[in-house]
C-alpha atoms as a PDB file:
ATOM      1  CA  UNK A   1       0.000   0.000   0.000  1.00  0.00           C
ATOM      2  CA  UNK A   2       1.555   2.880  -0.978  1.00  0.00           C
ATOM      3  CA  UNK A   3       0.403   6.324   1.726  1.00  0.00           C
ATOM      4  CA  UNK A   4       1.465   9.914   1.028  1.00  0.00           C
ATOM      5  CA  UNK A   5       2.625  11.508   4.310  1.00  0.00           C
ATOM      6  CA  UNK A   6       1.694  15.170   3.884  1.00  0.00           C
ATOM      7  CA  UNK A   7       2.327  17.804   6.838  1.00  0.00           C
ATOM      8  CA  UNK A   8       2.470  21.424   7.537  1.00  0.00           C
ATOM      9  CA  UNK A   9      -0.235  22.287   4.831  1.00  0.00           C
ATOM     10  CA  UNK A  10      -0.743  25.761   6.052  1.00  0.00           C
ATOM     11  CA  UNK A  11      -4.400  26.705   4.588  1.00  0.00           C
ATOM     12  CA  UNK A  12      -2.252  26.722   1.292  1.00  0.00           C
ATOM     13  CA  UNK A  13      -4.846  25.979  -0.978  1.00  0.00           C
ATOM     14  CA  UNK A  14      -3.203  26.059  -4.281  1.00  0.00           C
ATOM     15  CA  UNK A  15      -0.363  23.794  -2.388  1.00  0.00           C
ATOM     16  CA  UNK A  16      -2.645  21.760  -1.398  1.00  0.00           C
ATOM     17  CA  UNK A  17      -4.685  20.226  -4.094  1.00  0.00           C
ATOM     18  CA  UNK A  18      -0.871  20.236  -6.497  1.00  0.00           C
ATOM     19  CA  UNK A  19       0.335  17.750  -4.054  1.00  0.00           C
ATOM     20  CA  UNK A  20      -3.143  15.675  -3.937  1.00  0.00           C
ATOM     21  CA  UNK A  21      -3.492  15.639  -7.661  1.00  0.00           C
ATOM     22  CA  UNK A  22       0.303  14.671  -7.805  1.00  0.00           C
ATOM     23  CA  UNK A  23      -0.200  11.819  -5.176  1.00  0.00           C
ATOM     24  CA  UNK A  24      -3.351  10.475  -6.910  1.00  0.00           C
ATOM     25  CA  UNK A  25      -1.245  10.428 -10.184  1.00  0.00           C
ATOM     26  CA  UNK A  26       2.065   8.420  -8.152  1.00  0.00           C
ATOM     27  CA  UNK A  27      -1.220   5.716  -7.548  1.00  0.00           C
ATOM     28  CA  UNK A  28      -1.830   6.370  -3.494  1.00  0.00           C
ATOM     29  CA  UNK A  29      -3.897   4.331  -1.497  1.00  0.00           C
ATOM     30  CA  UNK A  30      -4.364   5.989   1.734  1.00  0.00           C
ATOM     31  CA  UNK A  31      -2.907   9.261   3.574  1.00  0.00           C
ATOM     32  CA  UNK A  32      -1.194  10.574   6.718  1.00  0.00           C
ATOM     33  CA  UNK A  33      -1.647  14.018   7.305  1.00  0.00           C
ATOM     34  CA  UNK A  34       0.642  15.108  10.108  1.00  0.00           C
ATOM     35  CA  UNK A  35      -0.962  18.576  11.654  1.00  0.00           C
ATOM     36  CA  UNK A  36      -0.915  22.461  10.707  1.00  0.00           C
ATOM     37  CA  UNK A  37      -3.689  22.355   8.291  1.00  0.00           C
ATOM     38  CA  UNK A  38      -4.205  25.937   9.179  1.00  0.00           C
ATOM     39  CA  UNK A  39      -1.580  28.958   9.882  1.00  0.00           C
ATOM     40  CA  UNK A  40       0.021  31.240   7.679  1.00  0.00           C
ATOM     41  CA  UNK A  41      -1.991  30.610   4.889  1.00  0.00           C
ATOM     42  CA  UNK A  42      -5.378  32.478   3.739  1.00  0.00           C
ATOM     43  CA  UNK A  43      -7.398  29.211   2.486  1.00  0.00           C
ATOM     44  CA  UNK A  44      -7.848  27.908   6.284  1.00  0.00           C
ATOM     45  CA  UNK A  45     -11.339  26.283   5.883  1.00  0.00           C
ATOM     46  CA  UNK A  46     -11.041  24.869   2.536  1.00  0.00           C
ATOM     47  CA  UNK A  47      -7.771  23.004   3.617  1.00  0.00           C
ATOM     48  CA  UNK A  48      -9.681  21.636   6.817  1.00  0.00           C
ATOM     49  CA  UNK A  49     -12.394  20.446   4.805  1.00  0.00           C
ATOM     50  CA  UNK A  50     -10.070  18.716   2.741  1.00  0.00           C
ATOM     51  CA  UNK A  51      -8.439  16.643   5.676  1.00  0.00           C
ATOM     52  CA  UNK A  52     -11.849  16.231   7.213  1.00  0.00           C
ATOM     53  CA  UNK A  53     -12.641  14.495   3.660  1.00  0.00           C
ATOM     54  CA  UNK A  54      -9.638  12.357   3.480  1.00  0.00           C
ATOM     55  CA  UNK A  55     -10.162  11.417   7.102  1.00  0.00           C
ATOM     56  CA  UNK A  56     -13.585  10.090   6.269  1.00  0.00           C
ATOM     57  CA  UNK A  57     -12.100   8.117   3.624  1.00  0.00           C
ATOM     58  CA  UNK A  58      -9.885   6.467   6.080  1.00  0.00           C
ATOM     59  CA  UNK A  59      -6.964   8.706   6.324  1.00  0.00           C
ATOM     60  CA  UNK A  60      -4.494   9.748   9.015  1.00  0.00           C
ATOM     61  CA  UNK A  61      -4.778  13.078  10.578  1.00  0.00           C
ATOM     62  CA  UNK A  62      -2.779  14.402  13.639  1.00  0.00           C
ATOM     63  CA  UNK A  63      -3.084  17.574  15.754  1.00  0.00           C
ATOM     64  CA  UNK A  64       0.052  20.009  14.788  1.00  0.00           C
ATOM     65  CA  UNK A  65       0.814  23.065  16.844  1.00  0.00           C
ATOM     66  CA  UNK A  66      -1.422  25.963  14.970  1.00  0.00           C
ATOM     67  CA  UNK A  67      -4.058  23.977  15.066  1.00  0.00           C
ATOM     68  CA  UNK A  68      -3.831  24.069  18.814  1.00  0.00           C
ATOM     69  CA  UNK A  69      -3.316  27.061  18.565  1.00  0.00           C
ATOM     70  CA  UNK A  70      -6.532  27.969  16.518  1.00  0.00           C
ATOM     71  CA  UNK A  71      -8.863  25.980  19.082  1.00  0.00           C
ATOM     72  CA  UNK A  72      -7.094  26.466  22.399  1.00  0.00           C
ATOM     73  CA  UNK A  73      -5.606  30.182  21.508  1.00  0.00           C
ATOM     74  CA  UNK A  74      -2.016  30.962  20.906  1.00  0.00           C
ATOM     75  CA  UNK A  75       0.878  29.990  23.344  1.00  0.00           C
ATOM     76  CA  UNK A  76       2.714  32.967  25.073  1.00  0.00           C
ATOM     77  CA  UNK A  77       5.975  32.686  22.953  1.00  0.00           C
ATOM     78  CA  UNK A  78       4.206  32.746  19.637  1.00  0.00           C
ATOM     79  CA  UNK A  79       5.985  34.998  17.124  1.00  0.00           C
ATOM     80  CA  UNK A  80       3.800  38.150  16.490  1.00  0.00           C
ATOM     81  CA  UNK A  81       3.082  37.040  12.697  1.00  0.00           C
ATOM     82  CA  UNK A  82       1.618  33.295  13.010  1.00  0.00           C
ATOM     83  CA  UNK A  83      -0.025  35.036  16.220  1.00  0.00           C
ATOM     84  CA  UNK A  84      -2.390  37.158  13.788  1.00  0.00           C
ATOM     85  CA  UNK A  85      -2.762  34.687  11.580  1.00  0.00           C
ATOM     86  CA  UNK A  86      -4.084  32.614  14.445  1.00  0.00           C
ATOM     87  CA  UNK A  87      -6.571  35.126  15.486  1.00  0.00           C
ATOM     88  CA  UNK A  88      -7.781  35.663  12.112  1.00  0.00           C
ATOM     89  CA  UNK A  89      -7.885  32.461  11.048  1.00  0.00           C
ATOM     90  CA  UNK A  90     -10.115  31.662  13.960  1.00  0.00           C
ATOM     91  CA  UNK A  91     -12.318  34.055  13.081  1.00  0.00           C
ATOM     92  CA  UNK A  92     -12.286  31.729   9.297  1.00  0.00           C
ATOM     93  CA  UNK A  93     -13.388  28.787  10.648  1.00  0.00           C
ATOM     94  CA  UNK A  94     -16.774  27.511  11.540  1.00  0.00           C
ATOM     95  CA  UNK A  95     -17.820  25.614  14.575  1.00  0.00           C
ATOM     96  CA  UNK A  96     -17.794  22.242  12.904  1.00  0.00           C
ATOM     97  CA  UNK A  97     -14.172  23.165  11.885  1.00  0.00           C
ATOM     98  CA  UNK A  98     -12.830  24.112  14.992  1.00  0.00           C
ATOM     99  CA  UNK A  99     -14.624  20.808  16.441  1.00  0.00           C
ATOM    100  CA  UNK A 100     -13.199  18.564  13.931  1.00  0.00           C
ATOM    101  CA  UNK A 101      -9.688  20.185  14.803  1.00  0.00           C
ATOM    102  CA  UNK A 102     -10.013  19.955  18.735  1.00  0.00           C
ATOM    103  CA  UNK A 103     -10.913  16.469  18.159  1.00  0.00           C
ATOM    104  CA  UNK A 104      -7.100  15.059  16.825  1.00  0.00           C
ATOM    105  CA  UNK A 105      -5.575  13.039  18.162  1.00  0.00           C
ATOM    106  CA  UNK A 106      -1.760  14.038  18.881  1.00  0.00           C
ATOM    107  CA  UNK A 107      -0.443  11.016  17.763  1.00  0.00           C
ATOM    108  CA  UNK A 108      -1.306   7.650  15.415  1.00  0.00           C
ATOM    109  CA  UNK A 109      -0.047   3.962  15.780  1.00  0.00           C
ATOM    110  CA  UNK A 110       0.078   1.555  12.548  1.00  0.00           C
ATOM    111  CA  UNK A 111       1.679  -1.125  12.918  1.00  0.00           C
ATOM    112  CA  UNK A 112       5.435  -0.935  12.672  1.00  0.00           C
ATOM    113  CA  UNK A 113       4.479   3.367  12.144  1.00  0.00           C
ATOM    114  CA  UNK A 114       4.020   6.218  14.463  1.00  0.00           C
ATOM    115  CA  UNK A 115       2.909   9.175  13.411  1.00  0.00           C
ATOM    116  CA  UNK A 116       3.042  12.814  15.106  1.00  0.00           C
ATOM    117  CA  UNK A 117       3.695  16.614  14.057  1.00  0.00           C
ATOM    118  CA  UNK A 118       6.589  17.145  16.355  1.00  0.00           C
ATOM    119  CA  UNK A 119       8.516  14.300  17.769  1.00  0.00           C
ATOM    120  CA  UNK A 120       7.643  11.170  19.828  1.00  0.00           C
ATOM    121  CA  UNK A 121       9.423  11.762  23.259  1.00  0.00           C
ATOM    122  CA  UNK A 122       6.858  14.647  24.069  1.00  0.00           C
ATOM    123  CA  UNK A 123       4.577  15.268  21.312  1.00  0.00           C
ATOM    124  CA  UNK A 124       2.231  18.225  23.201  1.00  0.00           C
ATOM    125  CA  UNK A 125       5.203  20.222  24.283  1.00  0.00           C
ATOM    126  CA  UNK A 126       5.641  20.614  19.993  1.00  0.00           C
ATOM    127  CA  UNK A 127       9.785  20.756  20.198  1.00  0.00           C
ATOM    128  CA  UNK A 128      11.926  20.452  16.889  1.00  0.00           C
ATOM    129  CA  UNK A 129      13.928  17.491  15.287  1.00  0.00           C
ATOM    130  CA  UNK A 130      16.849  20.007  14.354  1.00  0.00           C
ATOM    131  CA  UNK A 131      19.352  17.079  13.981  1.00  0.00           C
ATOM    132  CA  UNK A 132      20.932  13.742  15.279  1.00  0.00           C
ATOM    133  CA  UNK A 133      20.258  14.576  18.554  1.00  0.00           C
ATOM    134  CA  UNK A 134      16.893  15.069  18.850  1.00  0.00           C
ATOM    135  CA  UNK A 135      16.319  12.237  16.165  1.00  0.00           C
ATOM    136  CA  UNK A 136      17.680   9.622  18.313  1.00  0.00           C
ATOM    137  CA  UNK A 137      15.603  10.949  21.238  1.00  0.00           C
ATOM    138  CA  UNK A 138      12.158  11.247  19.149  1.00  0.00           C
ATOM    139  CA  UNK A 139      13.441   7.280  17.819  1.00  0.00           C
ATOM    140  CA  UNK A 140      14.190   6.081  21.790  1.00  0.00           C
ATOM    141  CA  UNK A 141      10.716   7.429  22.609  1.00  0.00           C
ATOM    142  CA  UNK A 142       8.868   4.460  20.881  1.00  0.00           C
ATOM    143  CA  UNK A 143       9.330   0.888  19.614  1.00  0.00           C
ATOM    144  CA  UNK A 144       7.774   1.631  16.097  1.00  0.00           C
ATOM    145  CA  UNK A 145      10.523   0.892  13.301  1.00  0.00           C
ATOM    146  CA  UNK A 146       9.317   4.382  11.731  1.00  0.00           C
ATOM    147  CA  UNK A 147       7.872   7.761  12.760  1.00  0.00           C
ATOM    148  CA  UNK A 148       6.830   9.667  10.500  1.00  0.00           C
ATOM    149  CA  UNK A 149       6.680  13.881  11.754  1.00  0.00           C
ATOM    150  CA  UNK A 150       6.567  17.197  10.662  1.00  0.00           C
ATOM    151  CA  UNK A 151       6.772  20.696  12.369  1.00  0.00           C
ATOM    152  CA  UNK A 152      10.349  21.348  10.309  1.00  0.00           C
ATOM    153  CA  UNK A 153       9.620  22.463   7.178  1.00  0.00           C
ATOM    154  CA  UNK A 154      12.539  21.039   5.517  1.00  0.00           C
ATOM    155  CA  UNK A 155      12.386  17.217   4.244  1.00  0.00           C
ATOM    156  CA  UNK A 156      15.181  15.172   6.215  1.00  0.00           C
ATOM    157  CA  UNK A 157      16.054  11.291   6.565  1.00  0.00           C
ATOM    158  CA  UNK A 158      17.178   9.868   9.721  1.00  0.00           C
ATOM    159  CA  UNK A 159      17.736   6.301  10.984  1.00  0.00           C
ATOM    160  CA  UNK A 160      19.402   4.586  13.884  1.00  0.00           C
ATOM    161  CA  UNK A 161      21.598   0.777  13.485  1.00  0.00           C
ATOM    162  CA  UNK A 162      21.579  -1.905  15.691  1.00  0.00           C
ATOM    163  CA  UNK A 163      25.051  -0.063  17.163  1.00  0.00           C
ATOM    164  CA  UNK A 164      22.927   3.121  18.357  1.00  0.00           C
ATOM    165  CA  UNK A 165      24.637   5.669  15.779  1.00  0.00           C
ATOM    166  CA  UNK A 166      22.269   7.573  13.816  1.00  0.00           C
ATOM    167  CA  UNK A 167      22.910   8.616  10.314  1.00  0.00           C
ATOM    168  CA  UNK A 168      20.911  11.512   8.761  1.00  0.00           C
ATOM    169  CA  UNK A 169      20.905  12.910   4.902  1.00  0.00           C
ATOM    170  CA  UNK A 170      19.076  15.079   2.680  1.00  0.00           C
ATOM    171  CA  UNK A 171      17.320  13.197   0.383  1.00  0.00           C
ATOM    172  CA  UNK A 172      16.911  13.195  -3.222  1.00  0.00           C
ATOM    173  CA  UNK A 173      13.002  14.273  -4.618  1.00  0.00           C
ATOM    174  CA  UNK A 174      11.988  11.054  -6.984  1.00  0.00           C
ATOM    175  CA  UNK A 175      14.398   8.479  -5.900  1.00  0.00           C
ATOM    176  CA  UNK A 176      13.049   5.568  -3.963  1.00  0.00           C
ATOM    177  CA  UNK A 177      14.985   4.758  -0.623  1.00  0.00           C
ATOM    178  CA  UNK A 178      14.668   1.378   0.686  1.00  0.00           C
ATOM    179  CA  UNK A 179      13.636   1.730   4.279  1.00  0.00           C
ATOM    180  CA  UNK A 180      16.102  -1.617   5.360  1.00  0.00           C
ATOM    181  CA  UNK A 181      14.814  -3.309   8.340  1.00  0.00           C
ATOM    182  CA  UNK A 182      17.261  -4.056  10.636  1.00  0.00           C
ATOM    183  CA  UNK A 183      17.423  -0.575  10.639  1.00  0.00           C
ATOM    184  CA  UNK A 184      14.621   2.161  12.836  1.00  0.00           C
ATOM    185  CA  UNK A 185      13.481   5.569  10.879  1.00  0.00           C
ATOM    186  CA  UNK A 186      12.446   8.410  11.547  1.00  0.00           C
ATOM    187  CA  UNK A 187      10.826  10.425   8.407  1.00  0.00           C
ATOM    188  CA  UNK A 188      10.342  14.320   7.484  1.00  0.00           C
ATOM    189  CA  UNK A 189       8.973  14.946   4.482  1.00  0.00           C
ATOM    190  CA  UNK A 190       9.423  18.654   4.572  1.00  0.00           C
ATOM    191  CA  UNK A 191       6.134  21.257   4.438  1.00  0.00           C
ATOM    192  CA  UNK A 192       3.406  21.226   1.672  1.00  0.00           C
ATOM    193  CA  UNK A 193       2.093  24.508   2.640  1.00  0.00           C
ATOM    194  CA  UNK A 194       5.343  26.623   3.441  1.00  0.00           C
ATOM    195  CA  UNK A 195       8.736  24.448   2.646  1.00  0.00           C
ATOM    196  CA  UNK A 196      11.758  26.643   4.154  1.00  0.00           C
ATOM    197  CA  UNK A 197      14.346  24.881   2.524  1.00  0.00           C
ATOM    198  CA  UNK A 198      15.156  27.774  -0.732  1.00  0.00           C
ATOM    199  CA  UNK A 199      12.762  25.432  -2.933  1.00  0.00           C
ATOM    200  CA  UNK A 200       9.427  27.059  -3.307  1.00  0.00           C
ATOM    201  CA  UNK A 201       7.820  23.158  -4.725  1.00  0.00           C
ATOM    202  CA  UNK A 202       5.466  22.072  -1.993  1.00  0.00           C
ATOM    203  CA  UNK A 203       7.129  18.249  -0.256  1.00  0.00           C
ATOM    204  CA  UNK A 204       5.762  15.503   0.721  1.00  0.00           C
ATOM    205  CA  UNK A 205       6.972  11.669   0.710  1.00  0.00           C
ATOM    206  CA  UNK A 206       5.590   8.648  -0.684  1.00  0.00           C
ATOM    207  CA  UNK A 207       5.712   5.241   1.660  1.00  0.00           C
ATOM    208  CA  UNK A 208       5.305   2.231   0.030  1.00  0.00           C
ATOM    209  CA  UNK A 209       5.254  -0.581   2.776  1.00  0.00           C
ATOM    210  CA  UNK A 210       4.921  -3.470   0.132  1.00  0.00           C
ATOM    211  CA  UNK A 211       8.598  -2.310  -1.426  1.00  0.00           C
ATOM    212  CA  UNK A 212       9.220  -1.250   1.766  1.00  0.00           C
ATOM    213  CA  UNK A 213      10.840   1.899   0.233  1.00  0.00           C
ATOM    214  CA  UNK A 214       9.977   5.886   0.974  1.00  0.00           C
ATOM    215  CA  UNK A 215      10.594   8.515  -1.881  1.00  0.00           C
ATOM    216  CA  UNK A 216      10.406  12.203  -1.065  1.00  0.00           C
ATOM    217  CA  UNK A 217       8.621  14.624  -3.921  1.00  0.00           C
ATOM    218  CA  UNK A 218       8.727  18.069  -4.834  1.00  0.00           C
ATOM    219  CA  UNK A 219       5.905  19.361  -6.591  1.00  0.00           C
ATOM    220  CA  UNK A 220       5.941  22.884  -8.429  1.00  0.00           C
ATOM    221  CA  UNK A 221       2.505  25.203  -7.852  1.00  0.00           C
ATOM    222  CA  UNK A 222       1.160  28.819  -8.316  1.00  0.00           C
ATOM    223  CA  UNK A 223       2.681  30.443  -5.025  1.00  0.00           C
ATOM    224  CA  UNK A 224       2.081  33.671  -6.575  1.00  0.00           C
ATOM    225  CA  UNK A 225      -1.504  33.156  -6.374  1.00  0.00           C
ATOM    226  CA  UNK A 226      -1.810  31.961  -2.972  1.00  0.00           C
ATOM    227  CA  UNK A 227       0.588  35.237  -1.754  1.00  0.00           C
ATOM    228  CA  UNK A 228      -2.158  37.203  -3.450  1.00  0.00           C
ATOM    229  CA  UNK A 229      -4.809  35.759  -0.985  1.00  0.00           C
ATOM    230  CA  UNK A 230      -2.308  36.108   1.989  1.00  0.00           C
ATOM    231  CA  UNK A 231      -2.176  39.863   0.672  1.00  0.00           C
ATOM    232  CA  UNK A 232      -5.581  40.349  -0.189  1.00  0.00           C
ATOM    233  CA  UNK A 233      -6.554  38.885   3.432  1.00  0.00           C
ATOM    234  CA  UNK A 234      -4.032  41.416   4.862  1.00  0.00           C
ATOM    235  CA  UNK A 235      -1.914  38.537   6.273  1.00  0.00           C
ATOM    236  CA  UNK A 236       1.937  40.013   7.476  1.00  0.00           C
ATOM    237  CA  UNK A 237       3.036  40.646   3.793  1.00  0.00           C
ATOM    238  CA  UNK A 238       6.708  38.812   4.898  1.00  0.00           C
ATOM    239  CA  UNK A 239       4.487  35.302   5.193  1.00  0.00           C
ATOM    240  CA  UNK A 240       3.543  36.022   1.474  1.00  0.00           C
ATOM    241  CA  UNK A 241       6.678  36.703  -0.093  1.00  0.00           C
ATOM    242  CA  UNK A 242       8.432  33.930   1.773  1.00  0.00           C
ATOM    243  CA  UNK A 243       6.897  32.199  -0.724  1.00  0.00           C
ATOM    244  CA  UNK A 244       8.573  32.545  -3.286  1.00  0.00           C
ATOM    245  CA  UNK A 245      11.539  31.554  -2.319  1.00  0.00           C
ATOM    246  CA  UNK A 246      10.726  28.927   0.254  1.00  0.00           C
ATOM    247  CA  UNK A 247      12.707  30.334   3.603  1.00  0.00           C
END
């Protein structure tokens, strides 16, 4: 079964549905949707209608930080910018919406697979996977062979051999990696809605657990047009022309 593991979608509706479409076209079974549907971007409710969709249909959805943040109200060290996108984005969103958000779970167990926005030692207290270090601690916080997270918004590969080292690389979009077994992973396919790695394309990753191999895709959209609506809706004009340029 092959599952595209999507995260960080960002009410980036033109994002969005390029990375669907180019899923549906790489022949997907099932998704994993790994939190911030919402911040940032202007299309908030269409993209939570979306997951609530693909949720229905059987897919994976976890709670990421600004979604919290949209049902529970912004933490105290909240940048200013994603702060007033929270409070107008709550302001977007319908009481089913909020509901359905509220209702996520933090985390997801399938079989050998763990999914969760942020890491697996503390998943509520949302802290970064910035390298090895924190890699091997999200990995030594569970005994599934592969979490799958998001919350960076750069795509990264790590794993962990039977010696304890762990071994991380940037991978290549397109090229199939086989996940080896006797090895544990731990998998960041990089932000649909806002990647911050100098590529504009929107990422996400492919898993096929009948190859048992995980490829990581870029996929090209119109970020002009969603900076217009960031504009238009009078979001903090440095959100929109990040962009562009994907930082």
């Amino acid at each position: 079964m092959k599952t595209a593991v999507i995260t960080d979608l960002h009410a980036n509706r033109e994002a969005v549905s390029a990375v669907f479409e180019h899923a549906a076209a790489q022949g997907v079974h099932s998704h994993a949707l790994l939190g911030d549907f919402v911040g940032y971007g202007a299309d908030p409710a269409w993209v939570v209608d979306r997951v609530r969709e693909q949720v229905r249909a059987g897919a994976i959805a976890v709670l990421g930080n600004h979604d919290e943040a949209v049902v529970r109200g912004a933490a105290s060290n909240m940048r200013p910018e994603p702060r007033h996108v929270v409070d107008w984005t709550r302001g977007q969103l319908d009481a089913s919406q909020l509901d359905f958000l509220a209702s996520l779970p933090l985390h997801h167990e399938r079989g050998d697979q763990l999914f969760v926005h942020a890491n697996a030692w503390e998943p509520a207290a949302w802290a970064y996977v910035h390298g090895r270090d924190e890699a091997a601690r999200s990995l030594a916080a569970t005994a599934q062979r592969i979490t799958f997270c998001g919350h960076m918004h750069e795509p990264q590969l790590y794993h962990v051999a039977a010696t304890g080292k762990v071994a991380t690389f940037v991978p290549t979009p397109a090229v199939a990696i086989p996940l080896l077994a006797q090895r544990r992973w731990l998998v960041i396919p990089g932000s649909a809605g806002q990647p911050r790695d100098g590529d504009p394309a929107a990422c996400y990753a492919i898993y096929d657990d009948e190859a048992g191999t995980l490829t990581f895709w870029r996929v090209p959209y119109d970020h002009e047009a969603a900076a217009a609506k960031m504009r238009a809706a009078r979001l903090p004009l440095r959100l929109a022309e990040r962009l562009a340029h994907g930082v």
